[in-house]
PDB file of N, CA and C in Angstrom:
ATOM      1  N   UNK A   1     209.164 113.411 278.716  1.00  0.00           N
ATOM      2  CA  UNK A   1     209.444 112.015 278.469  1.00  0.00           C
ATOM      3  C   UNK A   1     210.601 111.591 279.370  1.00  0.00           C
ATOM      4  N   UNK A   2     210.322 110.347 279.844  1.00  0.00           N
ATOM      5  CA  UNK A   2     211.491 110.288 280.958  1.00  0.00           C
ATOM      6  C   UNK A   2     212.411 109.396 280.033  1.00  0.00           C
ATOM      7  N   UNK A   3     213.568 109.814 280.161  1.00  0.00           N
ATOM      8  CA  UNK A   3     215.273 108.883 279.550  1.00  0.00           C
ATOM      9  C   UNK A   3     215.212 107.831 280.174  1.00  0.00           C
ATOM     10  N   UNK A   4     215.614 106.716 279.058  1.00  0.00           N
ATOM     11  CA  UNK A   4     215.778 105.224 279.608  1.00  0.00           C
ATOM     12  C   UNK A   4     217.261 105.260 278.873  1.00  0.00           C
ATOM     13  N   UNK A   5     217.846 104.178 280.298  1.00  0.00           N
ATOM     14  CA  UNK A   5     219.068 103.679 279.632  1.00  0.00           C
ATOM     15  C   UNK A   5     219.180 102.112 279.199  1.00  0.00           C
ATOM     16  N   UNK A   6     219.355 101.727 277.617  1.00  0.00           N
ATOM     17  CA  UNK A   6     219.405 100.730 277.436  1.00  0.00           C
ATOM     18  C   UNK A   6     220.330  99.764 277.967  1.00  0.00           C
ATOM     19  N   UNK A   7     219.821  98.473 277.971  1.00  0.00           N
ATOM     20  CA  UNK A   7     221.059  97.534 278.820  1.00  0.00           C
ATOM     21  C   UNK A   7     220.867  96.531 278.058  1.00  0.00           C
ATOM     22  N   UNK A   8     221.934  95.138 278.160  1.00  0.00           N
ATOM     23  CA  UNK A   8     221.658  93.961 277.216  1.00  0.00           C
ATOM     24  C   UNK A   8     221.087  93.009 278.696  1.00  0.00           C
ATOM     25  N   UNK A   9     220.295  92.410 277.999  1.00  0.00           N
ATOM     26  CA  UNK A   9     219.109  91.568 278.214  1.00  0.00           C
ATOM     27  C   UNK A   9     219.868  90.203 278.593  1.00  0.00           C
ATOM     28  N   UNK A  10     220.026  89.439 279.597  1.00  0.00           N
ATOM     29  CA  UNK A  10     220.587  87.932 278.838  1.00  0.00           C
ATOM     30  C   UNK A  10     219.817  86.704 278.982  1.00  0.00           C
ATOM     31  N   UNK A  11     219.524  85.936 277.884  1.00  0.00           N
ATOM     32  CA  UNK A  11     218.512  85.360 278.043  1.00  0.00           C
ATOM     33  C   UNK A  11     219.228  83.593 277.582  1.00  0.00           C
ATOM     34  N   UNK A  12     218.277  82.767 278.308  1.00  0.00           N
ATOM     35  CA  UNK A  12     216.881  83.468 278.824  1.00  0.00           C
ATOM     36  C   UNK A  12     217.041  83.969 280.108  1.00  0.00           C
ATOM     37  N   UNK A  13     215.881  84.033 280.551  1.00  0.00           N
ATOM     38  CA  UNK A  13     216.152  85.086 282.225  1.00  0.00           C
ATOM     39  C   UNK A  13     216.240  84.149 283.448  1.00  0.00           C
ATOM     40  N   UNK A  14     216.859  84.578 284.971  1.00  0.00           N
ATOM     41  CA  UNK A  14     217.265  83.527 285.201  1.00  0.00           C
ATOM     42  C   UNK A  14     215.917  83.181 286.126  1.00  0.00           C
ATOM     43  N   UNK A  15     215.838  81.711 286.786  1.00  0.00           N
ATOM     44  CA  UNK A  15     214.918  81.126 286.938  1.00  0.00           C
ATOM     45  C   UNK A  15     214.013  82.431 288.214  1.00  0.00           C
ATOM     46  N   UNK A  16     212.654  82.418 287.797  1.00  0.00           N
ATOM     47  CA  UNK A  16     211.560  83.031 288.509  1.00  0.00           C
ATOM     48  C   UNK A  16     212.098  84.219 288.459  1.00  0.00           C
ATOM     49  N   UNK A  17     212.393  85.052 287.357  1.00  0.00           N
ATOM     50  CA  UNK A  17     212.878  86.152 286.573  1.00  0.00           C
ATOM     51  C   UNK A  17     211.780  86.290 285.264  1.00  0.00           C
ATOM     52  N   UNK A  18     211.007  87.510 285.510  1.00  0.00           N
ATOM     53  CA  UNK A  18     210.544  87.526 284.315  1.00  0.00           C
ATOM     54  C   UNK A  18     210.864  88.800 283.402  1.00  0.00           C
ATOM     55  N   UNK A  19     210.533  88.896 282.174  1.00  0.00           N
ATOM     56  CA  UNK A  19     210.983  90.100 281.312  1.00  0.00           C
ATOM     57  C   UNK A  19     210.006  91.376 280.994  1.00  0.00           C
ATOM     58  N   UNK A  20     210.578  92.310 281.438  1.00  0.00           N
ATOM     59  CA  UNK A  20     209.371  93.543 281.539  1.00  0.00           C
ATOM     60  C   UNK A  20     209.253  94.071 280.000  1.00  0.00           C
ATOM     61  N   UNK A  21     208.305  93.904 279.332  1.00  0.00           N
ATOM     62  CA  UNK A  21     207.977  95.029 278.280  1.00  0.00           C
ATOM     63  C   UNK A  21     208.790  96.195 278.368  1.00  0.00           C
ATOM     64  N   UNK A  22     209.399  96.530 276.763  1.00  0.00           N
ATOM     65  CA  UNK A  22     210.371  97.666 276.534  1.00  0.00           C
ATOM     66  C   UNK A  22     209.521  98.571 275.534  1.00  0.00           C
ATOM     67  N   UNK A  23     209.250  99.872 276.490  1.00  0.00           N
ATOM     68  CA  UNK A  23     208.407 100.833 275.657  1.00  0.00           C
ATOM     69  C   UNK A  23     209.884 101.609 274.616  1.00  0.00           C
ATOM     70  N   UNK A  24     209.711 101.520 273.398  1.00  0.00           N
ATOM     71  CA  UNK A  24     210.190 101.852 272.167  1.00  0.00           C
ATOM     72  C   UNK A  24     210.539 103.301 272.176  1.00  0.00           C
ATOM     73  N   UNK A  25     209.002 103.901 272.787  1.00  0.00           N
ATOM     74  CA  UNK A  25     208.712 105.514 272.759  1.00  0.00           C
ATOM     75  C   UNK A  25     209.494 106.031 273.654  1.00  0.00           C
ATOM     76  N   UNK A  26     210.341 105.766 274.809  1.00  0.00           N
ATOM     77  CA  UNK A  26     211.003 106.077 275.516  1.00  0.00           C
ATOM     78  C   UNK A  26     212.616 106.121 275.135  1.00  0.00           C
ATOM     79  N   UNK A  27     212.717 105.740 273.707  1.00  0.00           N
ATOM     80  CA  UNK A  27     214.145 105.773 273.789  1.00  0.00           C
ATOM     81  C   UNK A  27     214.452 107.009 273.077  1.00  0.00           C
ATOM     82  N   UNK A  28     215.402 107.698 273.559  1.00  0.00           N
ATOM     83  CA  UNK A  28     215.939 108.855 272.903  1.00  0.00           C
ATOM     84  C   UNK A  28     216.898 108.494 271.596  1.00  0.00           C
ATOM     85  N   UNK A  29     217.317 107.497 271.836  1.00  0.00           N
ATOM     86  CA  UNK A  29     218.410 107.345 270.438  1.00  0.00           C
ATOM     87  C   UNK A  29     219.745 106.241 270.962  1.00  0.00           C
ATOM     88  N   UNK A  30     219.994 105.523 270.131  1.00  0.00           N
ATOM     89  CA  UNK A  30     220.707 104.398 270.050  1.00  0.00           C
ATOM     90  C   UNK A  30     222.057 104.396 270.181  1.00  0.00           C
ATOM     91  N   UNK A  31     222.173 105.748 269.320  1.00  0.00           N
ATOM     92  CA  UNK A  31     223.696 105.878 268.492  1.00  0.00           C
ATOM     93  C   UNK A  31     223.848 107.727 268.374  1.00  0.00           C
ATOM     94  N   UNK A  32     224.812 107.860 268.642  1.00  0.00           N
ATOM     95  CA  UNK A  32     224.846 109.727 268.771  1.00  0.00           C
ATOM     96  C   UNK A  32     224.429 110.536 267.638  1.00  0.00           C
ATOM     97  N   UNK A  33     224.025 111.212 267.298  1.00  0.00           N
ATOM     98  CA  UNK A  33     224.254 112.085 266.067  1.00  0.00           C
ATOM     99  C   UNK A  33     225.039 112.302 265.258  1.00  0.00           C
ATOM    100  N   UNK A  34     225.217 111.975 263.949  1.00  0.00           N
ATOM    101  CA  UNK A  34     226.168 111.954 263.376  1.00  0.00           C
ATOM    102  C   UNK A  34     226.602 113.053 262.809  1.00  0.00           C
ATOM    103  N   UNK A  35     228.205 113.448 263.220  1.00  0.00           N
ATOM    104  CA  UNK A  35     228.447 114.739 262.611  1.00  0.00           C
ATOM    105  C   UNK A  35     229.498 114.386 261.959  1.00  0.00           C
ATOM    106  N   UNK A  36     230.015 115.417 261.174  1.00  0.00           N
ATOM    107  CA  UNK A  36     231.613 115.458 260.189  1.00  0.00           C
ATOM    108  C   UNK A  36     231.988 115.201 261.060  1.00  0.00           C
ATOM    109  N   UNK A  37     233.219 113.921 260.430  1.00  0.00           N
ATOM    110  CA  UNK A  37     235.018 113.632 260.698  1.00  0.00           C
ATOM    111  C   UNK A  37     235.734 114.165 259.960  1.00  0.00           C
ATOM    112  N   UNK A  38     236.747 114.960 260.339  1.00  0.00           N
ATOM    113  CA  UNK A  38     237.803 115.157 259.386  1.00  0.00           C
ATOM    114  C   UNK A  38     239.082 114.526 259.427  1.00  0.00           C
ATOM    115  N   UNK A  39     239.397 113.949 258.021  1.00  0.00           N
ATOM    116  CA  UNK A  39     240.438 112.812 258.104  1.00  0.00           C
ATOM    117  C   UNK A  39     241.741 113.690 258.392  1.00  0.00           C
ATOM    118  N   UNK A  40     242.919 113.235 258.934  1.00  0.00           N
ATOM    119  CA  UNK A  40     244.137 113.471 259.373  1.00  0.00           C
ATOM    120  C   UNK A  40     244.755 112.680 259.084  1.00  0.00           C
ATOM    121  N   UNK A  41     245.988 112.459 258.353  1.00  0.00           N
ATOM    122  CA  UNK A  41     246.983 111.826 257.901  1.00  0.00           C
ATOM    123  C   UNK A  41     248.069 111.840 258.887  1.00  0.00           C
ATOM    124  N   UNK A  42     249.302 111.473 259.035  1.00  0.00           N
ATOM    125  CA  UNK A  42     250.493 111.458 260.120  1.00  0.00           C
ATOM    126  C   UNK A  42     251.531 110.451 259.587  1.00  0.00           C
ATOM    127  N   UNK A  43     252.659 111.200 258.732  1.00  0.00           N
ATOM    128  CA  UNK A  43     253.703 109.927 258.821  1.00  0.00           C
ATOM    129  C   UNK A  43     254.479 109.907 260.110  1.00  0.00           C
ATOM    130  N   UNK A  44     254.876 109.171 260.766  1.00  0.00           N
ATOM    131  CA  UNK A  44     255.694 109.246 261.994  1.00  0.00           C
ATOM    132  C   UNK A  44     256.965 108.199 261.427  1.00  0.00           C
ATOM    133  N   UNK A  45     257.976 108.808 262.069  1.00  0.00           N
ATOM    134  CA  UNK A  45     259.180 107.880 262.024  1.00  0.00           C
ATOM    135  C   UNK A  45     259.196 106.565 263.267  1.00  0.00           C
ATOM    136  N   UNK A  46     260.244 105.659 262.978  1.00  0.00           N
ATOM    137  CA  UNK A  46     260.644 104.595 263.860  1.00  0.00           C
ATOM    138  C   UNK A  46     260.286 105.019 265.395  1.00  0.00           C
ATOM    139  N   UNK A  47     260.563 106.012 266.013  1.00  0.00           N
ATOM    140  CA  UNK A  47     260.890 106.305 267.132  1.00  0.00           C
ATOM    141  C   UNK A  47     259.656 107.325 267.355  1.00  0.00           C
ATOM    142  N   UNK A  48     258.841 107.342 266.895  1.00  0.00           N
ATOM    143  CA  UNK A  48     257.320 108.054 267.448  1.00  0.00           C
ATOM    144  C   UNK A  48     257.664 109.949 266.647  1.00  0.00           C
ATOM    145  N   UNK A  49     258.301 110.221 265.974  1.00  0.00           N
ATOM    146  CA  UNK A  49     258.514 111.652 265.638  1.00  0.00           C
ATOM    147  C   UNK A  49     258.142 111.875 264.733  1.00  0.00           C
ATOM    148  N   UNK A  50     256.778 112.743 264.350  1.00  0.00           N
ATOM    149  CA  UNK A  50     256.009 113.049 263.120  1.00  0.00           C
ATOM    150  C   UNK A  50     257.151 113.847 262.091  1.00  0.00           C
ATOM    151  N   UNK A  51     256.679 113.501 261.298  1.00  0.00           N
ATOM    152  CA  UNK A  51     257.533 114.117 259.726  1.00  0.00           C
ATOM    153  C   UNK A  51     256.763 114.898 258.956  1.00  0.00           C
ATOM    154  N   UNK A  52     255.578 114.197 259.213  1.00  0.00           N
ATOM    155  CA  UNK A  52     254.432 115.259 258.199  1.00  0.00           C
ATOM    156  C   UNK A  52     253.111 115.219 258.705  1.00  0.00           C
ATOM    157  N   UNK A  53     252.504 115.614 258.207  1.00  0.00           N
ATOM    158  CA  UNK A  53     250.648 116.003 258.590  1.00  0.00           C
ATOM    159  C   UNK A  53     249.858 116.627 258.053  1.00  0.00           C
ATOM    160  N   UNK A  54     248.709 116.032 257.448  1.00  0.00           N
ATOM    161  CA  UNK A  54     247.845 117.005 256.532  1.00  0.00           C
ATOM    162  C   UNK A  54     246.768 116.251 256.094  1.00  0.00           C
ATOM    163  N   UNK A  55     246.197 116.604 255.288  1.00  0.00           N
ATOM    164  CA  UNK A  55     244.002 115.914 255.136  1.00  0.00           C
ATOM    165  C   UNK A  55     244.749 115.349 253.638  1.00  0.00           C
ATOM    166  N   UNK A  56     245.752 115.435 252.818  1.00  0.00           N
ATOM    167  CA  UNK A  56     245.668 114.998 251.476  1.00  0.00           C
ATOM    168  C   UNK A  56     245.994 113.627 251.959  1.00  0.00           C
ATOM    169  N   UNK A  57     245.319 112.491 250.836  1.00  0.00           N
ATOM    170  CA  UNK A  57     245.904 111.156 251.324  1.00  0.00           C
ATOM    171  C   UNK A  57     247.053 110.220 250.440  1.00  0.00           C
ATOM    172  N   UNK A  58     246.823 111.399 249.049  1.00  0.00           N
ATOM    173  CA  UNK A  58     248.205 111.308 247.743  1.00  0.00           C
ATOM    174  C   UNK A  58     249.356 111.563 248.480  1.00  0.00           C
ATOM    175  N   UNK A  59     249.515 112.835 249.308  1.00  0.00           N
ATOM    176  CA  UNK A  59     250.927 113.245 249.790  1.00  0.00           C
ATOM    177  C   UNK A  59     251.181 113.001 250.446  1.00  0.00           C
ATOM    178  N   UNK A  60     250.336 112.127 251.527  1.00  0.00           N
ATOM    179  CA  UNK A  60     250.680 111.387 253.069  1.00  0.00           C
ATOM    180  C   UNK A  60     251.352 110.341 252.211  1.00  0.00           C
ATOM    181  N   UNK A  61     250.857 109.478 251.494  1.00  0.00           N
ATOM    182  CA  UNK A  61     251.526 108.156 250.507  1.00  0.00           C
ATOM    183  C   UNK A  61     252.873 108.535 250.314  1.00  0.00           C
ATOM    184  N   UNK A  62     252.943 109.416 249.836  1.00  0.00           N
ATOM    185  CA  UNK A  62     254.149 110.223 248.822  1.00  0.00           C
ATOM    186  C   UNK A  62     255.347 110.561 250.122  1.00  0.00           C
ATOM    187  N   UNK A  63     255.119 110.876 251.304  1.00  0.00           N
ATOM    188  CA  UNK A  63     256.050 111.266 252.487  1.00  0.00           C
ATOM    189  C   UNK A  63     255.949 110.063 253.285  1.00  0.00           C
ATOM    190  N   UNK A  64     255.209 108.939 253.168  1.00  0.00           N
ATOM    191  CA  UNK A  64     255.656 107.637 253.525  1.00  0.00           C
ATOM    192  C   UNK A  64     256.636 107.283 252.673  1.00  0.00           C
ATOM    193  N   UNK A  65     256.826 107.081 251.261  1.00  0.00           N
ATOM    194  CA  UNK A  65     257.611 106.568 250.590  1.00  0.00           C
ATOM    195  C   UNK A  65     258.986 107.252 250.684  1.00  0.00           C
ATOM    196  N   UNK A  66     259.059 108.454 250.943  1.00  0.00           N
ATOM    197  CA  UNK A  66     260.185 109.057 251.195  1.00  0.00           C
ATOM    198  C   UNK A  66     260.775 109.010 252.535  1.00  0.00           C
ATOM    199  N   UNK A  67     260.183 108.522 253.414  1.00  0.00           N
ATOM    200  CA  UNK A  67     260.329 108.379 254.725  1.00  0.00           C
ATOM    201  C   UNK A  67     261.377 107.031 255.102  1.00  0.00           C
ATOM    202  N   UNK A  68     261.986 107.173 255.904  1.00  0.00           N
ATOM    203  CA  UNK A  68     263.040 105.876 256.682  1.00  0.00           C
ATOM    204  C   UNK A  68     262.153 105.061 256.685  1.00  0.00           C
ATOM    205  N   UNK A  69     262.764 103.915 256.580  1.00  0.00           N
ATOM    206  CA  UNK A  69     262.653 102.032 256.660  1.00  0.00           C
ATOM    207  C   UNK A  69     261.126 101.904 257.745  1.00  0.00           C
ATOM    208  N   UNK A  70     261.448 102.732 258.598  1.00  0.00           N
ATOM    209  CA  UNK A  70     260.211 101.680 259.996  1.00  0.00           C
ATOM    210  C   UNK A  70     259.247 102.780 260.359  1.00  0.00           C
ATOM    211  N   UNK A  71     259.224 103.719 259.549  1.00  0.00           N
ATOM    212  CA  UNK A  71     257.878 105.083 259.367  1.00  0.00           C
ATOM    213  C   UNK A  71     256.509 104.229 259.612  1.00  0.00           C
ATOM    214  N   UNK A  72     255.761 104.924 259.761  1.00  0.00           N
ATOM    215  CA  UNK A  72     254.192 104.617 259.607  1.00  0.00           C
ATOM    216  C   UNK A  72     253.709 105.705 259.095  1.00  0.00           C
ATOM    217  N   UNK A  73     252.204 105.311 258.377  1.00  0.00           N
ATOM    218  CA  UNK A  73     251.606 105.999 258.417  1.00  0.00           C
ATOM    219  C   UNK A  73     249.892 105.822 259.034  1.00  0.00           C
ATOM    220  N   UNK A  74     249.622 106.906 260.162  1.00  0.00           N
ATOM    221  CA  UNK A  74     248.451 106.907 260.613  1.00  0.00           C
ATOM    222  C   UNK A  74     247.416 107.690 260.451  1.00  0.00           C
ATOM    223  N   UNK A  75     246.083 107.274 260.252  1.00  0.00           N
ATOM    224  CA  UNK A  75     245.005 107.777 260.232  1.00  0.00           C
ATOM    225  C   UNK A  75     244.144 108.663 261.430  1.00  0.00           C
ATOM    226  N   UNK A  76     244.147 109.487 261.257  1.00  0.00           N
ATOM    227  CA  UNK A  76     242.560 109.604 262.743  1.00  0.00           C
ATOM    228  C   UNK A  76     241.721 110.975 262.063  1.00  0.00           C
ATOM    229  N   UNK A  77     240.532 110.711 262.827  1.00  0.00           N
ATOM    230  CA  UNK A  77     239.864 111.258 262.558  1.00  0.00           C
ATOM    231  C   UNK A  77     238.988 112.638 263.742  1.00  0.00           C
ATOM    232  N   UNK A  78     238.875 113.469 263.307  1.00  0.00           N
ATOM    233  CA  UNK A  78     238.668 114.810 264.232  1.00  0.00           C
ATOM    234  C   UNK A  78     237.325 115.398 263.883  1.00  0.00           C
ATOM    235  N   UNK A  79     236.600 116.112 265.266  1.00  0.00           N
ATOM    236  CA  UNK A  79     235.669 116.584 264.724  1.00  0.00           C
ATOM    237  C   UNK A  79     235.697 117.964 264.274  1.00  0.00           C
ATOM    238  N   UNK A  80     236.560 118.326 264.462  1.00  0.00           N
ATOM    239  CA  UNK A  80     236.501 119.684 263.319  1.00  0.00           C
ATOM    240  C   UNK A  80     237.955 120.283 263.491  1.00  0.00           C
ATOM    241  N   UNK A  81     238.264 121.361 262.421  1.00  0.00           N
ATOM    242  CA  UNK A  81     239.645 121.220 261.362  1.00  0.00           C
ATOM    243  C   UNK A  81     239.823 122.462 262.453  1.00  0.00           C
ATOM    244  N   UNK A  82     239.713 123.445 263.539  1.00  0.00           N
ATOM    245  CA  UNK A  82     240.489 123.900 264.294  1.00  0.00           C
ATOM    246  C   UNK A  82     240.995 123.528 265.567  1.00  0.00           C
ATOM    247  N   UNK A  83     242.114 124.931 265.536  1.00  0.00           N
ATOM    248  CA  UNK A  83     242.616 123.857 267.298  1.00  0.00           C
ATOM    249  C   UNK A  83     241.936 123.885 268.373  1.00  0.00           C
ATOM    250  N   UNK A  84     240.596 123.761 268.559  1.00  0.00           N
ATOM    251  CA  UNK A  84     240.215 123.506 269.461  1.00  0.00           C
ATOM    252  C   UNK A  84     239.232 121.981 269.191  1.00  0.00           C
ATOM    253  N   UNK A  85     240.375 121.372 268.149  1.00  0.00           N
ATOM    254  CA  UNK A  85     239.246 119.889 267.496  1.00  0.00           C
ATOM    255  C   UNK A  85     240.116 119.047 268.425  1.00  0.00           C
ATOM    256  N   UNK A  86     238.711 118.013 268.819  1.00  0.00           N
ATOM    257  CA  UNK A  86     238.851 116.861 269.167  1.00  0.00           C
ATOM    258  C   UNK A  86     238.572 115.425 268.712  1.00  0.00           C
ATOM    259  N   UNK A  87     239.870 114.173 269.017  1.00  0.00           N
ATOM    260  CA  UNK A  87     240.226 113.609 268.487  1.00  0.00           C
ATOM    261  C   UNK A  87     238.894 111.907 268.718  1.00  0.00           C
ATOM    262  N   UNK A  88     238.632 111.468 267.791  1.00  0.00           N
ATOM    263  CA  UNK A  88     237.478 110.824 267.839  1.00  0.00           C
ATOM    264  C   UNK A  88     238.345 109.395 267.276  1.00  0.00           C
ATOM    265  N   UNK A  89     238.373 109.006 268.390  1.00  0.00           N
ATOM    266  CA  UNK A  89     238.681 107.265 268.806  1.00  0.00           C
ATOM    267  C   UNK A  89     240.102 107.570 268.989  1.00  0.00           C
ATOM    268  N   UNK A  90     240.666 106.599 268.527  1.00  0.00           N
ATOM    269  CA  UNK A  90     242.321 106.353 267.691  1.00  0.00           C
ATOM    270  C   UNK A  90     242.939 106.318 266.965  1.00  0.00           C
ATOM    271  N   UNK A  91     244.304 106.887 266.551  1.00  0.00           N
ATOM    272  CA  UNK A  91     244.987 106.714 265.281  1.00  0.00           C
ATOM    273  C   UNK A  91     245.043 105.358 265.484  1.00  0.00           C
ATOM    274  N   UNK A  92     244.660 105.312 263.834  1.00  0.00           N
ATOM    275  CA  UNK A  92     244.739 103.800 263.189  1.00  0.00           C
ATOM    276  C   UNK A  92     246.375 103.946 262.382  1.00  0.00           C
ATOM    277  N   UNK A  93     247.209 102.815 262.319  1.00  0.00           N
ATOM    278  CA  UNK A  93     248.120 102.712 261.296  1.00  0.00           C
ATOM    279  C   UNK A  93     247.601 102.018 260.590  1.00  0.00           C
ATOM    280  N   UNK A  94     247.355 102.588 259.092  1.00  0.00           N
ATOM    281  CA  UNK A  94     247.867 102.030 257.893  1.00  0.00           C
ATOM    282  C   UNK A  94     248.700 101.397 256.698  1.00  0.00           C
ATOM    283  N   UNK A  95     249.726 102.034 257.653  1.00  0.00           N
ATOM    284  CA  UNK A  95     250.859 101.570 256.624  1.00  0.00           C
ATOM    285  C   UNK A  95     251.273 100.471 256.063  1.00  0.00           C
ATOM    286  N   UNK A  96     250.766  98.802 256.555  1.00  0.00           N
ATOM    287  CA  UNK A  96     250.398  97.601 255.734  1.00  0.00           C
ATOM    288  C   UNK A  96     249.698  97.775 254.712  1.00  0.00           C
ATOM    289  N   UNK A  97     248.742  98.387 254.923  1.00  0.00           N
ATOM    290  CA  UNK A  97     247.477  98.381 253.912  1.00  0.00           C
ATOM    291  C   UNK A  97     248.066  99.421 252.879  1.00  0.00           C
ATOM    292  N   UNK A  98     248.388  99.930 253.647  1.00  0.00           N
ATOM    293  CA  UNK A  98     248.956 100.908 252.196  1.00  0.00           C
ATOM    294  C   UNK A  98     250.381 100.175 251.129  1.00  0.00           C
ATOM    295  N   UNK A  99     251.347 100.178 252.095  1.00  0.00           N
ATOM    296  CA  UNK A  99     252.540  98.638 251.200  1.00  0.00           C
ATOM    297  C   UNK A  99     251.983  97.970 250.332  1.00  0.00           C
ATOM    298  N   UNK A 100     250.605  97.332 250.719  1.00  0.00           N
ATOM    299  CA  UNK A 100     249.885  95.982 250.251  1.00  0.00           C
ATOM    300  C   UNK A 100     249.454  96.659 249.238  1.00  0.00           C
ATOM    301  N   UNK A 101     248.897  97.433 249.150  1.00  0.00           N
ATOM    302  CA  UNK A 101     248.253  98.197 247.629  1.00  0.00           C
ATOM    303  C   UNK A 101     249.125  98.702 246.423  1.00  0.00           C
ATOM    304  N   UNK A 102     250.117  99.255 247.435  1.00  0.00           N
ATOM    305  CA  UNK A 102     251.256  99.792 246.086  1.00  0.00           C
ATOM    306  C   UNK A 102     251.991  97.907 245.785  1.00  0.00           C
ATOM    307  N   UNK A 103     252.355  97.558 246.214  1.00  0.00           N
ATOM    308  CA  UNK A 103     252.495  96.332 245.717  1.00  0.00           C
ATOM    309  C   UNK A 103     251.718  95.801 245.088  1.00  0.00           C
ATOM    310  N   UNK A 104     250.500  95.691 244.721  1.00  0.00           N
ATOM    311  CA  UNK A 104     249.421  94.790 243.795  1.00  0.00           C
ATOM    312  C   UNK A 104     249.109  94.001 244.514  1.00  0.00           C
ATOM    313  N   UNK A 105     249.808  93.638 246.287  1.00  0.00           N
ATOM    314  CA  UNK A 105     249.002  92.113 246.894  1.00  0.00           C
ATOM    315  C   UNK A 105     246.942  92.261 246.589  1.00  0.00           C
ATOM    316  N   UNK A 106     246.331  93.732 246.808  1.00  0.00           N
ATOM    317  CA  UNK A 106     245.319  93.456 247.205  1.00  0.00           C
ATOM    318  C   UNK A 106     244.540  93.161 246.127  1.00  0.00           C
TER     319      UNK A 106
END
């Protein structure tokens, strides 16, 4: 089966442009295979220097709250729990969302 690479279409097409039939059977897949993420926690201080790290998301909370004034805490996610795992997208900060909850805003 020969690999097609999908592309976006923009329509309509431009003048004396016409649109070729898209055989279906040719596509290998849309979206990658989905495998385990493993979540990673990270409080970091003001100045970028981790304090803590670990998969619980009670005790990441718990070492934010104990943490200096301008800490964060960030999320990311890995594909697997040894060191030879790699890191899948970006750490996200949470640490609004998390404030916002222990406060009752949400």
């Amino acid at each position: 089966m020969d690999k097609v690479q999908v592309n976006m279409t923009v329509y309509p097409p431009a003048e004396g442009q016409t649109l070729e039939p898209f055989d279906m059977n040719k596509v290998i897949a849309f979206h990658p295979k989905v495998s385990p993420v493993f979540t990673f926690y990270e409080v970091v201080e003001g100045e970028g220097n981790a304090v803590w790290g670990g998969n619980d998301p009670i005790e990441a909370v718990q070492w934010l709250r104990r943490s200096p004034i301008n800490s964060r805490l960030l999320v990311s996610g890995w594909d697997a729990e040894d060191e030879d795992a790699m890191l899948v997208g970006q750490p996200l900060d949470i640490t609004k969302v998390v404030f916002a909850t222990l406060a009752g805003v949400l």
